[in-house]
N, C-alpha and C. Protein backbone atom coordinates (compact mmCIF):
# COMPACT_ATOMS: atom_id res chain seq x y z
N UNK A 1 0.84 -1.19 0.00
CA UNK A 1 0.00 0.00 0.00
C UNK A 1 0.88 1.24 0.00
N UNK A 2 0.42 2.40 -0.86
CA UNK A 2 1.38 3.40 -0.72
C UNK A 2 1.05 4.05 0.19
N UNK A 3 2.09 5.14 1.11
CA UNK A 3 1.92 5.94 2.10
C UNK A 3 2.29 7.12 2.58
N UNK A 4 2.65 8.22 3.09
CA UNK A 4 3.18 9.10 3.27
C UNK A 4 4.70 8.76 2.77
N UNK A 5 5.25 7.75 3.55
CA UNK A 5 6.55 7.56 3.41
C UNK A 5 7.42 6.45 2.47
N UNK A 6 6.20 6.08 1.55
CA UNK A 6 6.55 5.51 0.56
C UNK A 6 5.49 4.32 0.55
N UNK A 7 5.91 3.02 -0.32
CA UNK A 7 5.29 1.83 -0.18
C UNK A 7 5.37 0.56 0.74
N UNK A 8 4.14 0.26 1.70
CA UNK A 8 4.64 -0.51 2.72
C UNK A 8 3.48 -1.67 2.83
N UNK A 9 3.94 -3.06 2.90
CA UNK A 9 3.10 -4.15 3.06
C UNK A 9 2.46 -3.86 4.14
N UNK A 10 0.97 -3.03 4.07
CA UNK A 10 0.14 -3.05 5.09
C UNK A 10 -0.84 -2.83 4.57
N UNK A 11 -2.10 -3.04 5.41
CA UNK A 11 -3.73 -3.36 4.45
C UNK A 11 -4.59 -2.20 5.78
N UNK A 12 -5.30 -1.24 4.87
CA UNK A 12 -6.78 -0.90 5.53
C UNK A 12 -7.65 -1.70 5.64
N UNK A 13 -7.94 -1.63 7.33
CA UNK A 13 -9.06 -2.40 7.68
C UNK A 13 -10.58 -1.33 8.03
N UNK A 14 -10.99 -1.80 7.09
CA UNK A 14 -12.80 -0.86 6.89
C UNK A 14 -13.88 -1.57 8.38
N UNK A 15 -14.08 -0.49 8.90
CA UNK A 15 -15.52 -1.12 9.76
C UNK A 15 -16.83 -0.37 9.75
N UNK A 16 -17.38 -0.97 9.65
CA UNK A 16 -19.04 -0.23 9.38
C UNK A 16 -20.03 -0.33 10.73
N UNK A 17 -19.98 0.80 11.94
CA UNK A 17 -20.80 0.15 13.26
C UNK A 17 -21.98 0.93 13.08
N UNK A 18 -22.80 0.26 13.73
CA UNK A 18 -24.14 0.83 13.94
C UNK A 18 -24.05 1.88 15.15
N UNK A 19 -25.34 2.49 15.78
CA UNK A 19 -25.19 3.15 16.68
C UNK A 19 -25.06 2.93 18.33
N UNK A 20 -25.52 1.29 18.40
CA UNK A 20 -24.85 0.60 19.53
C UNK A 20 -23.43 0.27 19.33
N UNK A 21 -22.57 0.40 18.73
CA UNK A 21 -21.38 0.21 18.65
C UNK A 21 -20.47 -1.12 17.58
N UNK A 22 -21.82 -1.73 17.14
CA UNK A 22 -21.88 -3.07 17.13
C UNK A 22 -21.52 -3.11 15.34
N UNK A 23 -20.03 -3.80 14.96
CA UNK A 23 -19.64 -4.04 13.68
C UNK A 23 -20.60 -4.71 12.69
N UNK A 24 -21.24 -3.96 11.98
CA UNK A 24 -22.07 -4.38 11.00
C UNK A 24 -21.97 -5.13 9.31
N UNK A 25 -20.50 -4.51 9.12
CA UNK A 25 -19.84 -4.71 8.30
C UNK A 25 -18.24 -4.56 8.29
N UNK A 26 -17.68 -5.24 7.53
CA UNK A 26 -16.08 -5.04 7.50
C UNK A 26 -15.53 -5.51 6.55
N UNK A 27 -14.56 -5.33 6.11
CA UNK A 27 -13.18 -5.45 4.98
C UNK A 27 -12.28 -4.75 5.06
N UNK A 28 -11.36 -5.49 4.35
CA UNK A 28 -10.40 -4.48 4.40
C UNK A 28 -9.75 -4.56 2.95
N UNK A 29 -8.87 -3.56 2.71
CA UNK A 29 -7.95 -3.33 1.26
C UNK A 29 -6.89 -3.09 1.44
N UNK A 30 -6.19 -2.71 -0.05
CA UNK A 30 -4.73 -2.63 0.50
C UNK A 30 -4.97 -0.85 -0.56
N UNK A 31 -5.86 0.17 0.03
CA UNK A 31 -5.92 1.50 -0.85
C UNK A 31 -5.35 2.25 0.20
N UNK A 32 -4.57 3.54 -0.41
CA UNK A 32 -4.16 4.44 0.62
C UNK A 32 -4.81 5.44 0.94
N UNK A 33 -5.96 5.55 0.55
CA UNK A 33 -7.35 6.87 1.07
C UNK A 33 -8.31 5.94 1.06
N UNK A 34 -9.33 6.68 1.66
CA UNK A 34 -10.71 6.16 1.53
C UNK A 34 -11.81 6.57 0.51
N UNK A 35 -11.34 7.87 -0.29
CA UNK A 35 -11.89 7.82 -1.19
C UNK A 35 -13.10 7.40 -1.95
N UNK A 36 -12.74 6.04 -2.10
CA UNK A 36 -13.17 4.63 -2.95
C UNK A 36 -13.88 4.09 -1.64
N UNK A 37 -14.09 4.47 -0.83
CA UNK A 37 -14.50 3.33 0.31
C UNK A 37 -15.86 3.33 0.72
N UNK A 38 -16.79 4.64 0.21
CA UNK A 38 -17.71 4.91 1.34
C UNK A 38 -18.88 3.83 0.95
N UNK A 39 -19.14 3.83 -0.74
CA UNK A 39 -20.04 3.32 -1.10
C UNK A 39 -19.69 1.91 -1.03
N UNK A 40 -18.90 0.91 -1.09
CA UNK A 40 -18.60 -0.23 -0.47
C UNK A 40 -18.83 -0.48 0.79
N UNK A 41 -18.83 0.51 1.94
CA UNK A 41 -19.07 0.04 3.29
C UNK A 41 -19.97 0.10 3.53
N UNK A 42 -21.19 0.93 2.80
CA UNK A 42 -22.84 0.88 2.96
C UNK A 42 -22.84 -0.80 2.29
N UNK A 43 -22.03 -0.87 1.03
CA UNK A 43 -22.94 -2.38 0.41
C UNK A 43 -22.01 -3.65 1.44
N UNK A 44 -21.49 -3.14 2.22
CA UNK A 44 -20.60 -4.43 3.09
C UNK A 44 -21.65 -4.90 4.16
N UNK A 45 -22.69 -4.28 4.50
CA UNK A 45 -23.75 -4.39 5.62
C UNK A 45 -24.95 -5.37 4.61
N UNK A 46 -24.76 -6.74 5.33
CA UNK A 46 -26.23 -7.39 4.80
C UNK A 46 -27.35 -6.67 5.19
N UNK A 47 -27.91 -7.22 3.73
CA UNK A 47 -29.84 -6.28 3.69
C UNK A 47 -30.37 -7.24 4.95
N UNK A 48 -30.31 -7.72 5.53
CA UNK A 48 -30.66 -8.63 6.54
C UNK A 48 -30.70 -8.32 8.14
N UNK A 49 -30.08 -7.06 8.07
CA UNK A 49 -29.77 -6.39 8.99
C UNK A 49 -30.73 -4.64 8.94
N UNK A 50 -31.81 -4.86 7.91
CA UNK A 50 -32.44 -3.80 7.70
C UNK A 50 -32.40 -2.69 7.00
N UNK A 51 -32.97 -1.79 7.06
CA UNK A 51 -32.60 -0.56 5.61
C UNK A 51 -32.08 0.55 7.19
N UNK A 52 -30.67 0.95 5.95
CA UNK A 52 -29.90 2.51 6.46
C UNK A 52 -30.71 3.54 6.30
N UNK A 53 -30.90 4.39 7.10
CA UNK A 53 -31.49 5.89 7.02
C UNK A 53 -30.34 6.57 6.51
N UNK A 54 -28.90 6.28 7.57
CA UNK A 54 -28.04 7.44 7.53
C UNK A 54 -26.77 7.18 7.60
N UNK A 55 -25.96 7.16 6.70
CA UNK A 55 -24.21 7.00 6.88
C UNK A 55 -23.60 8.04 6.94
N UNK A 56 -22.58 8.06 8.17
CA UNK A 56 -22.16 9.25 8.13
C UNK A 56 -20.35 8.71 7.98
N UNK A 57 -19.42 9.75 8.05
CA UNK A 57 -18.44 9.36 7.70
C UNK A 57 -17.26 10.66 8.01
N UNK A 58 -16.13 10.50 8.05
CA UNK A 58 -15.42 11.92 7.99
C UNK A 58 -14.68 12.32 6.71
N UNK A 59 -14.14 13.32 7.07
CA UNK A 59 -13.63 13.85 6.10
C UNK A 59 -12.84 13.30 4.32
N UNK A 60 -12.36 11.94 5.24
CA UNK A 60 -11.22 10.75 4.47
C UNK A 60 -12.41 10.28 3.32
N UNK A 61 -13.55 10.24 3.71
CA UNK A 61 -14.55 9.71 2.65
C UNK A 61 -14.94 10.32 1.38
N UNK A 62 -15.03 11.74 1.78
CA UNK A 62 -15.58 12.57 1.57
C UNK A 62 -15.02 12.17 -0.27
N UNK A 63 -16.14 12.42 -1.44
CA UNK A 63 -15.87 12.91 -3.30
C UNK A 63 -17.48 13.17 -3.20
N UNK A 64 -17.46 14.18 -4.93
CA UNK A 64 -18.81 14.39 -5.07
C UNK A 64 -19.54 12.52 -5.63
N UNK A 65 -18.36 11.90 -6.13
CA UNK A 65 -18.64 10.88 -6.62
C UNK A 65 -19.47 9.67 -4.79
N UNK A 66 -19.01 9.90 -4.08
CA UNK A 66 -19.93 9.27 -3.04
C UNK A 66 -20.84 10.19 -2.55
N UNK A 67 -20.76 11.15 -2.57
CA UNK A 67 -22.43 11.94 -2.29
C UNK A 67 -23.38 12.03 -2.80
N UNK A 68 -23.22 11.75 -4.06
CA UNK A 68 -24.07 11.80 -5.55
C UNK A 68 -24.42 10.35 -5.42
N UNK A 69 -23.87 9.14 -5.25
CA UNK A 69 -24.40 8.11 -5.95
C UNK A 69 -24.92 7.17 -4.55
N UNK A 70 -24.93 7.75 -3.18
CA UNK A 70 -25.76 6.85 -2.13
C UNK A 70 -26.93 6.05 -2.52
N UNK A 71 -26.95 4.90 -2.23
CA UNK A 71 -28.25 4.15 -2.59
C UNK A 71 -29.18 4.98 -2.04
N UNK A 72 -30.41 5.03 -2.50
CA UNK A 72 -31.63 5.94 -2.64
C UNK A 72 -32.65 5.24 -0.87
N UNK A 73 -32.88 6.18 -0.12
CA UNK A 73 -33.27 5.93 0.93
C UNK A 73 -32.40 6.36 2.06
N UNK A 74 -31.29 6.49 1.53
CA UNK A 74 -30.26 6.08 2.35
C UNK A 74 -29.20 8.25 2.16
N UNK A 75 -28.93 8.47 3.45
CA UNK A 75 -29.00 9.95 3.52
C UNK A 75 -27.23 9.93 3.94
N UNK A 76 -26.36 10.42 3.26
CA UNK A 76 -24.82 10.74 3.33
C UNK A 76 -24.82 12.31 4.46
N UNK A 77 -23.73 12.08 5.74
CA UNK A 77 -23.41 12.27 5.92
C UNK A 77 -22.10 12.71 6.28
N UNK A 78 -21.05 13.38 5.27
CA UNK A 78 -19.68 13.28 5.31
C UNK A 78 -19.09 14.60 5.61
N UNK A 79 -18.27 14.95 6.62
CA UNK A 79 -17.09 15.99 6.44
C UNK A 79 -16.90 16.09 4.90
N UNK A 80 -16.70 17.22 5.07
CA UNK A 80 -15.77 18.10 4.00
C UNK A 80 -14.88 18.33 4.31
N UNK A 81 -14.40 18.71 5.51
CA UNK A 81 -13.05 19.44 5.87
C UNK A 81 -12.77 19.02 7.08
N UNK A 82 -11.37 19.10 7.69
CA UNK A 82 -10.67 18.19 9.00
C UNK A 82 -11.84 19.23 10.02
N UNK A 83 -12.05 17.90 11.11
CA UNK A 83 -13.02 19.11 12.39
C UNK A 83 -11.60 19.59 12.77
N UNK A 84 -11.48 20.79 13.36
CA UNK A 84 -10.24 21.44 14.83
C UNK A 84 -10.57 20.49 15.66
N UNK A 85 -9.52 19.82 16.12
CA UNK A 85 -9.49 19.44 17.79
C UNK A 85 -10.23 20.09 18.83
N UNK A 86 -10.66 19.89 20.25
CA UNK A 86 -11.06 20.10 20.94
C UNK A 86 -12.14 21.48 20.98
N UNK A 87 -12.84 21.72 19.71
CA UNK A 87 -13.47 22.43 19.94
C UNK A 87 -14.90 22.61 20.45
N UNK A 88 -15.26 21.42 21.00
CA UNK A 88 -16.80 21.51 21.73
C UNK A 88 -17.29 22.92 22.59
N UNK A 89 -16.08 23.62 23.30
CA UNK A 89 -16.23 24.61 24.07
C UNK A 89 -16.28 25.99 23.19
N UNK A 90 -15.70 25.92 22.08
CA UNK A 90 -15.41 26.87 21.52
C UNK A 90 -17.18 26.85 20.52
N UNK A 91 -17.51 25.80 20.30
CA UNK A 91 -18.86 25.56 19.11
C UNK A 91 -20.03 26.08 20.40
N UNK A 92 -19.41 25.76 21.59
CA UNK A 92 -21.17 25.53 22.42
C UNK A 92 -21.07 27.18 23.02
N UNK A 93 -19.82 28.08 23.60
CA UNK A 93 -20.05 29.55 23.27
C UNK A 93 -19.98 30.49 22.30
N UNK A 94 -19.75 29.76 21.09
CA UNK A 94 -20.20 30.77 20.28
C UNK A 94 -21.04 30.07 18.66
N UNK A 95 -22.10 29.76 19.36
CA UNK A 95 -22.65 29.19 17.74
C UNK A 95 -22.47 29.47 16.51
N UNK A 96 -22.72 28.38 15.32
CA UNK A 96 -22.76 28.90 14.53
C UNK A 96 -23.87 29.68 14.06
N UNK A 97 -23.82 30.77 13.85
CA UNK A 97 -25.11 31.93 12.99
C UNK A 97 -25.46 31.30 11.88
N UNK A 98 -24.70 30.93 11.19
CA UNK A 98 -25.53 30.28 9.77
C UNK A 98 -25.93 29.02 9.79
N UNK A 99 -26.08 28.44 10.63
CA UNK A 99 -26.99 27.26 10.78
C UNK A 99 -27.95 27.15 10.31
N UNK A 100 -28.60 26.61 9.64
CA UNK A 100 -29.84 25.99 8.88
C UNK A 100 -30.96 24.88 9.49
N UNK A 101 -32.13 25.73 9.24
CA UNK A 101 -32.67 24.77 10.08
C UNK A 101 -33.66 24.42 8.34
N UNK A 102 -33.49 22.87 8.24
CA UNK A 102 -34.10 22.20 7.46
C UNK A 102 -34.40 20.79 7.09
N UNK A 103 -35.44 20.68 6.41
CA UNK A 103 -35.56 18.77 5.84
C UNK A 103 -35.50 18.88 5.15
N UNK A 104 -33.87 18.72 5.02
CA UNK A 104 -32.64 17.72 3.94
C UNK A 104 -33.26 16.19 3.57
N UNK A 105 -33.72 16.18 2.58
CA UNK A 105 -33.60 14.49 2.67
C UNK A 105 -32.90 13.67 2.32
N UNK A 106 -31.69 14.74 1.90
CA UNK A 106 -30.49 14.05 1.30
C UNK A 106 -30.46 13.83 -0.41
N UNK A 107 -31.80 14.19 -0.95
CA UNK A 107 -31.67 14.76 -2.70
C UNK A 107 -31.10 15.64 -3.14
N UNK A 108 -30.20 15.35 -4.10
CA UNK A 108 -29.36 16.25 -4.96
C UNK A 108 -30.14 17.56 -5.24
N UNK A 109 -29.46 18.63 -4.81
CA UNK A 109 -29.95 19.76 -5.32
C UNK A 109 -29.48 20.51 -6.50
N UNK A 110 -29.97 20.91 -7.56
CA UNK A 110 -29.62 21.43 -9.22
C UNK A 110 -28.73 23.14 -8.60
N UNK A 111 -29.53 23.58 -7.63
CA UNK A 111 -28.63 25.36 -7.70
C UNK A 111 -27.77 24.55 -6.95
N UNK A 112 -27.15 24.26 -6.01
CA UNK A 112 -25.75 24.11 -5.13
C UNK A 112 -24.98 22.89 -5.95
N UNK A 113 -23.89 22.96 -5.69
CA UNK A 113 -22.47 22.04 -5.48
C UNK A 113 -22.85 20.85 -4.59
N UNK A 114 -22.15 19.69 -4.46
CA UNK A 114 -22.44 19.19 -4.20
C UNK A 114 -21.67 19.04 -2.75
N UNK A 115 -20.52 19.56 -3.05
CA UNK A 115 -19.65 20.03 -1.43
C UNK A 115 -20.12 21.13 -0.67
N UNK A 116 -20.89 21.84 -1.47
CA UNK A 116 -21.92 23.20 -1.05
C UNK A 116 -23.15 22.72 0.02
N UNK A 117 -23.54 21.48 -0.87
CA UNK A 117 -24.96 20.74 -0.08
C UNK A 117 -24.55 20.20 0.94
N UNK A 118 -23.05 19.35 1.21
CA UNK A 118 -23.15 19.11 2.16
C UNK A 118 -22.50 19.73 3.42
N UNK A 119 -21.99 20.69 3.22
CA UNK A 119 -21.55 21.75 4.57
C UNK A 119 -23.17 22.13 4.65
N UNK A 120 -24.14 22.30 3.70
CA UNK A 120 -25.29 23.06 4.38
C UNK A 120 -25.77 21.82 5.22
N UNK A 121 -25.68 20.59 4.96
CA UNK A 121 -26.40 19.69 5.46
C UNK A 121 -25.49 19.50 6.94
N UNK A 122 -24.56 19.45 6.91
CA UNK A 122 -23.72 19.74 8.30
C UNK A 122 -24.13 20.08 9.56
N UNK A 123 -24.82 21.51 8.83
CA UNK A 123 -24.76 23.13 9.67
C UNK A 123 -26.40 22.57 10.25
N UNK A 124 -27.18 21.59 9.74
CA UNK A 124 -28.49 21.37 9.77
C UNK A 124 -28.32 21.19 11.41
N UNK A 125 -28.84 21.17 12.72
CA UNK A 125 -28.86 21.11 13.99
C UNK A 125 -28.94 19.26 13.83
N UNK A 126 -29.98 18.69 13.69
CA UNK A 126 -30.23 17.42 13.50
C UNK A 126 -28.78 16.88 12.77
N UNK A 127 -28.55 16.80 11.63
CA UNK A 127 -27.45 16.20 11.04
C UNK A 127 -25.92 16.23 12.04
N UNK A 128 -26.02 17.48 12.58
CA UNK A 128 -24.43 18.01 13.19
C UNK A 128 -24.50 17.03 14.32
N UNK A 129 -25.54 16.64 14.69
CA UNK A 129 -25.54 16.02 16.27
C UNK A 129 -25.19 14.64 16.05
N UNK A 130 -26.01 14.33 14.98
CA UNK A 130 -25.65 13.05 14.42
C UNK A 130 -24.30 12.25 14.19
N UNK A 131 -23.70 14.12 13.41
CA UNK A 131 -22.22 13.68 12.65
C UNK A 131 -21.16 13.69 14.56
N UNK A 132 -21.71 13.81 15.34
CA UNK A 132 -20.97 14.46 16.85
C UNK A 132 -20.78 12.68 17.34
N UNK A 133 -21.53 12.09 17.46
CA UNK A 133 -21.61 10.80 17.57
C UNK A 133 -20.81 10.35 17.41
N UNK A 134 -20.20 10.34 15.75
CA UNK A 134 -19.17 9.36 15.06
C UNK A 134 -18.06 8.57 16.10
N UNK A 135 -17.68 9.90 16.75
CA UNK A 135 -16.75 10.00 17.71
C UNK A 135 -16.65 9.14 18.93
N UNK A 136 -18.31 8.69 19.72
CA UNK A 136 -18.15 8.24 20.67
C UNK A 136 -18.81 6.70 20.09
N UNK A 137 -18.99 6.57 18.40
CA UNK A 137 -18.98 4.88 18.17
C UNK A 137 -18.11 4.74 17.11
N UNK A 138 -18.07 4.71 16.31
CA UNK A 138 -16.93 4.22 15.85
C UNK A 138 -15.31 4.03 16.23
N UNK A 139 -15.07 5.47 16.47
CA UNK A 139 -13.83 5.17 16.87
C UNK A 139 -13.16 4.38 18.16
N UNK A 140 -13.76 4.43 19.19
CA UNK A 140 -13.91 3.31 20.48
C UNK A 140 -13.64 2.09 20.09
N UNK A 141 -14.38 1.91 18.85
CA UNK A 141 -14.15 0.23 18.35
C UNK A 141 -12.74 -0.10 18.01
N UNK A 142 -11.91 0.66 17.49
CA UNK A 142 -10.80 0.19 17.09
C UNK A 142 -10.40 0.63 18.48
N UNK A 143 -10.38 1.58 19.56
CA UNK A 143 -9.48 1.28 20.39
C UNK A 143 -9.48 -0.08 21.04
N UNK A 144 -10.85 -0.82 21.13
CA UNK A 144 -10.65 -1.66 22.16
C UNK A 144 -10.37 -2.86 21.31
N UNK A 145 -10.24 -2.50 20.18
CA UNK A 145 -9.68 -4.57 19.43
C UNK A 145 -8.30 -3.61 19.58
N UNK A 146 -7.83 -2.69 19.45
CA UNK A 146 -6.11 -2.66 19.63
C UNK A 146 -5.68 -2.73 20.92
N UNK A 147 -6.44 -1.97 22.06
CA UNK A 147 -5.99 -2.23 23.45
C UNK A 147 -6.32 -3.31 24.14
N UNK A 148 -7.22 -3.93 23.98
CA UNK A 148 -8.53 -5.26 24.84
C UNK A 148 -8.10 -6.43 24.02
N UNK A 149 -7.95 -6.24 22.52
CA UNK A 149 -7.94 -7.78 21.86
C UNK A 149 -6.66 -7.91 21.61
N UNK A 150 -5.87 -6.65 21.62
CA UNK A 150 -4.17 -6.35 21.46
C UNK A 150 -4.52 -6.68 20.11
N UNK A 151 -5.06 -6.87 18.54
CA UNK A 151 -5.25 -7.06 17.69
C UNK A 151 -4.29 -5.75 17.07
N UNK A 152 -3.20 -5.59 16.62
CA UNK A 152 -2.62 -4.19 16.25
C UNK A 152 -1.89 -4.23 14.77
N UNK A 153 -2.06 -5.64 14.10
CA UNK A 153 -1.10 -5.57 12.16
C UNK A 153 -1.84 -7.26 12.40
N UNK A 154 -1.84 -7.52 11.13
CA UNK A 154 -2.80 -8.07 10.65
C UNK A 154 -1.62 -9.68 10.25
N UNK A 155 -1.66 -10.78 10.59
CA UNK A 155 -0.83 -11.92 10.58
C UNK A 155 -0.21 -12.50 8.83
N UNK A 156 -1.54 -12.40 8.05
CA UNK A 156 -1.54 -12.98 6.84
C UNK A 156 -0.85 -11.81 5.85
N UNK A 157 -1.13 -12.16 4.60
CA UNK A 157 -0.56 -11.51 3.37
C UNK A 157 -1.86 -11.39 2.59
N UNK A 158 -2.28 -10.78 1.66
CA UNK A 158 -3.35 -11.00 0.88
C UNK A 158 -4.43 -10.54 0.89
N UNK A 159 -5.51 -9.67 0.37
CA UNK A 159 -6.42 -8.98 0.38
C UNK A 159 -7.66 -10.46 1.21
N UNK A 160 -7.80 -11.37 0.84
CA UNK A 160 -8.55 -12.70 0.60
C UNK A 160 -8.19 -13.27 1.98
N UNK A 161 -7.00 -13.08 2.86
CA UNK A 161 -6.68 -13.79 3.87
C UNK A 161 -6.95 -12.53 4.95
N UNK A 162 -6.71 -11.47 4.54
CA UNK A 162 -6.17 -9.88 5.41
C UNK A 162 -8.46 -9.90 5.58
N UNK A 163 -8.93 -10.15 5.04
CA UNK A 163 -10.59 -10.20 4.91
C UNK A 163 -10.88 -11.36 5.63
N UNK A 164 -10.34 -12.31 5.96
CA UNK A 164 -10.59 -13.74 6.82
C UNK A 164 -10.17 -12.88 8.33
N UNK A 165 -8.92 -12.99 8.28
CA UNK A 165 -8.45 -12.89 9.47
C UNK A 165 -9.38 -11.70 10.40
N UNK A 166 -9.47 -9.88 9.70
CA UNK A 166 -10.11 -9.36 9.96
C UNK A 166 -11.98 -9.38 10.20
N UNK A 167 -12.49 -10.29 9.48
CA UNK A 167 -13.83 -10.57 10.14
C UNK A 167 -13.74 -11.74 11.78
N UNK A 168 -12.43 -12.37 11.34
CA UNK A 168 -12.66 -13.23 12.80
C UNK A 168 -12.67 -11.98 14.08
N UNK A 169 -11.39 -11.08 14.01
CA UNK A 169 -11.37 -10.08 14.72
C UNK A 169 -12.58 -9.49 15.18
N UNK A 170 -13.62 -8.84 14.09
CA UNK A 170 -14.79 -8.35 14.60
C UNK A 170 -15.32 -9.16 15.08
N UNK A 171 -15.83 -10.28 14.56
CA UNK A 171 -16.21 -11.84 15.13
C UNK A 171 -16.01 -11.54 16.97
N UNK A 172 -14.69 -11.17 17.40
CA UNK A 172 -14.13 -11.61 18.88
C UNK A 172 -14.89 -10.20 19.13
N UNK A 173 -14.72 -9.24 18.89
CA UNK A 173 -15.06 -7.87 19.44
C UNK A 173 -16.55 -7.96 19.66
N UNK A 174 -17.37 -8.64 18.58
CA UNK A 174 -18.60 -8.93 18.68
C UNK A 174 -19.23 -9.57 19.77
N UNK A 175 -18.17 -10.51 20.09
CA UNK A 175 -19.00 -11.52 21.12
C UNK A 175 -18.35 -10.74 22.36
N UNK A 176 -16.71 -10.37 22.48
CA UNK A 176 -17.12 -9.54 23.86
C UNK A 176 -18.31 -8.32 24.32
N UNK A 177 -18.53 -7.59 22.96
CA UNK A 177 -19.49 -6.51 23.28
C UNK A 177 -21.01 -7.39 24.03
N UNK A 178 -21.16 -8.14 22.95
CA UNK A 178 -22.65 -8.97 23.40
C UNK A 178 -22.64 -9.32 24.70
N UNK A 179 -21.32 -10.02 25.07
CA UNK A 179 -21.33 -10.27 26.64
C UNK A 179 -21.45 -9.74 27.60
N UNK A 180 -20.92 -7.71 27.37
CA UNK A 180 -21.35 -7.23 28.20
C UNK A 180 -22.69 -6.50 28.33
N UNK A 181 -23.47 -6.67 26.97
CA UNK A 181 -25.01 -6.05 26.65
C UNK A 181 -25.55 -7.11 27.69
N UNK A 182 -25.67 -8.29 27.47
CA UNK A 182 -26.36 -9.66 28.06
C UNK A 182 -26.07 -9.12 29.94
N UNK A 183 -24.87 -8.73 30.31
CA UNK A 183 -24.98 -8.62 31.62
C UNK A 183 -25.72 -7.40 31.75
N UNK A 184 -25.60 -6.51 30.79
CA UNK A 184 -26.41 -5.18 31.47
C UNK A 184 -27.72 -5.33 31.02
N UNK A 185 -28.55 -6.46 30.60
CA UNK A 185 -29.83 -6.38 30.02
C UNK A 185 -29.86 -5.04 29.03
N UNK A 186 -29.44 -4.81 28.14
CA UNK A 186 -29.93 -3.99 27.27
C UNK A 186 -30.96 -4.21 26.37
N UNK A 187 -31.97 -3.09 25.88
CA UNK A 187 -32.74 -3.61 25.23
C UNK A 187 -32.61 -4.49 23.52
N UNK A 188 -33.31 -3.38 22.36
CA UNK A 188 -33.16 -3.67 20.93
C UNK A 188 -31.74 -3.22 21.01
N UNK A 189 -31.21 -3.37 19.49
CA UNK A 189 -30.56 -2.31 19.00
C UNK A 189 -30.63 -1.73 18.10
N UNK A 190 -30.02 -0.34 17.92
CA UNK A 190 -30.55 0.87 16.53
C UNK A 190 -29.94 0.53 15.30
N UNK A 191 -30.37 -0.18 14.56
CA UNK A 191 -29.46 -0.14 13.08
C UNK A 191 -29.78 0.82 12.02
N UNK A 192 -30.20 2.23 12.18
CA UNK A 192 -31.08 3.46 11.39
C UNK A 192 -29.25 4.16 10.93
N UNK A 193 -28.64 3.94 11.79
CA UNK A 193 -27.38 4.40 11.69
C UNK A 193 -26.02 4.08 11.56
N UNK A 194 -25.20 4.28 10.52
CA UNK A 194 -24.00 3.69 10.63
C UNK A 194 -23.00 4.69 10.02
N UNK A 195 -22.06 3.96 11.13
CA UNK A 195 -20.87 4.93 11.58
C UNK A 195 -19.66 4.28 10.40
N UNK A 196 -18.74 5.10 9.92
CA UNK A 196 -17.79 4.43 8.74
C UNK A 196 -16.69 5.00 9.21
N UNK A 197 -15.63 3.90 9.32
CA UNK A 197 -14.43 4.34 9.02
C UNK A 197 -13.14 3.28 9.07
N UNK A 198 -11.75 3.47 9.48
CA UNK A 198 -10.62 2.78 8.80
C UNK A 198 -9.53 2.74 9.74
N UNK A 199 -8.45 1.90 9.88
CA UNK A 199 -6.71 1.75 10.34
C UNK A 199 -5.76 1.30 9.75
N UNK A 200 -5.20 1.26 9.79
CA UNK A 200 -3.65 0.75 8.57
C UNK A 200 -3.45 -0.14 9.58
N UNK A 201 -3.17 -1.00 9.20
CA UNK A 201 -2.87 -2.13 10.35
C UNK A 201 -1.11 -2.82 9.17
């Protein structure tokens, strides 16, 4: 895979969680952006598992070519641009003024851009809260298969083996999460939402 610092035998591993936390989908590649990734990680989730309302994603996802072509039903949420670090304090005293209050349904609009539509869709109160999330499910997941499962570079060689090995992984993450839902009696879970994103392993 190529990289900042040249070309190095290592594979992106893709995970797709819902809004309980819970890996819905996964693969991995050997691409050096994500680019190419978003619309594959919506079709990596069996229809069996219900219809998406909403994928959201960050910045790494972000082309007009995945905003434009979301399966129909199904509402893109992506960065455009890196968030600043630690700015929750800085967003919650001084709002944004141009915030938009609207129902987006996520159809292409003919007057705007399509990077235009989605900073407006951003700024939407509903969408922003949504996209605020990402943070406290997806990314958690990879900490705890790298810190909890010590899972940290991937054993095999091969797009075909690097895709074995990595579903057993979620496989283990899966059944510890379940184990601790089962002790806390939790109820359903939300599959309206899914969280996207990636590690170089």
């Amino acid at each position: 895979m190529k990289t900042s610092s040249g070309f190095s035998q290592c594979y992106n591993a893709q995970a797709t969680v819902n809004e309980d936390m819970i890996v819905v989908g996964a693969y991995s590649n050997e691409h050096g952006n994500d680019r190419s990734e978003f619309l594959p990680s919506i079709a990596s989730v069996p229809t069996e598992l219900g219809a998406i309302a909403i994928a959201v994603a960050d910045t790494g996802y972000f082309s007009e070519n995945n905003a434009s072509n979301v399966p129909k039903g199904i509402i893109a949420v992506i960065a455009t641009s890196r968030e600043q670090h630690n700015s929750y304090l800085k967003n919650a005293l001084n709002p944004d003024p141009d915030h938009i209050d609207s129902n987006d349904d996520g159809s292409p609009q003919q007057s705007v851009s399509v990077i235009e539509q989605m900073r407006m869709r951003l700024k939407i109160p509903a969408y922003k809260a949504i996209y605020k999330k990402r943070k406290q499910t997806v990314e958690p997941v990879f900490g705890i298969i790298k810190s909890v499962l010590g899972f940290r570079q991937f054993s095999l060689r091969g797009v075909s083996e690097t895709d074995s090995e990595w579903s057993l992984i979620c496989l283990a993450y899966k059944m510890t999460l379940f184990q601790k839902l089962c002790k806390l009696k939790i109820g359903d879970f939300n599959s309206d939402f899914l969280f996207l994103t990636k590690h170089s392993l």
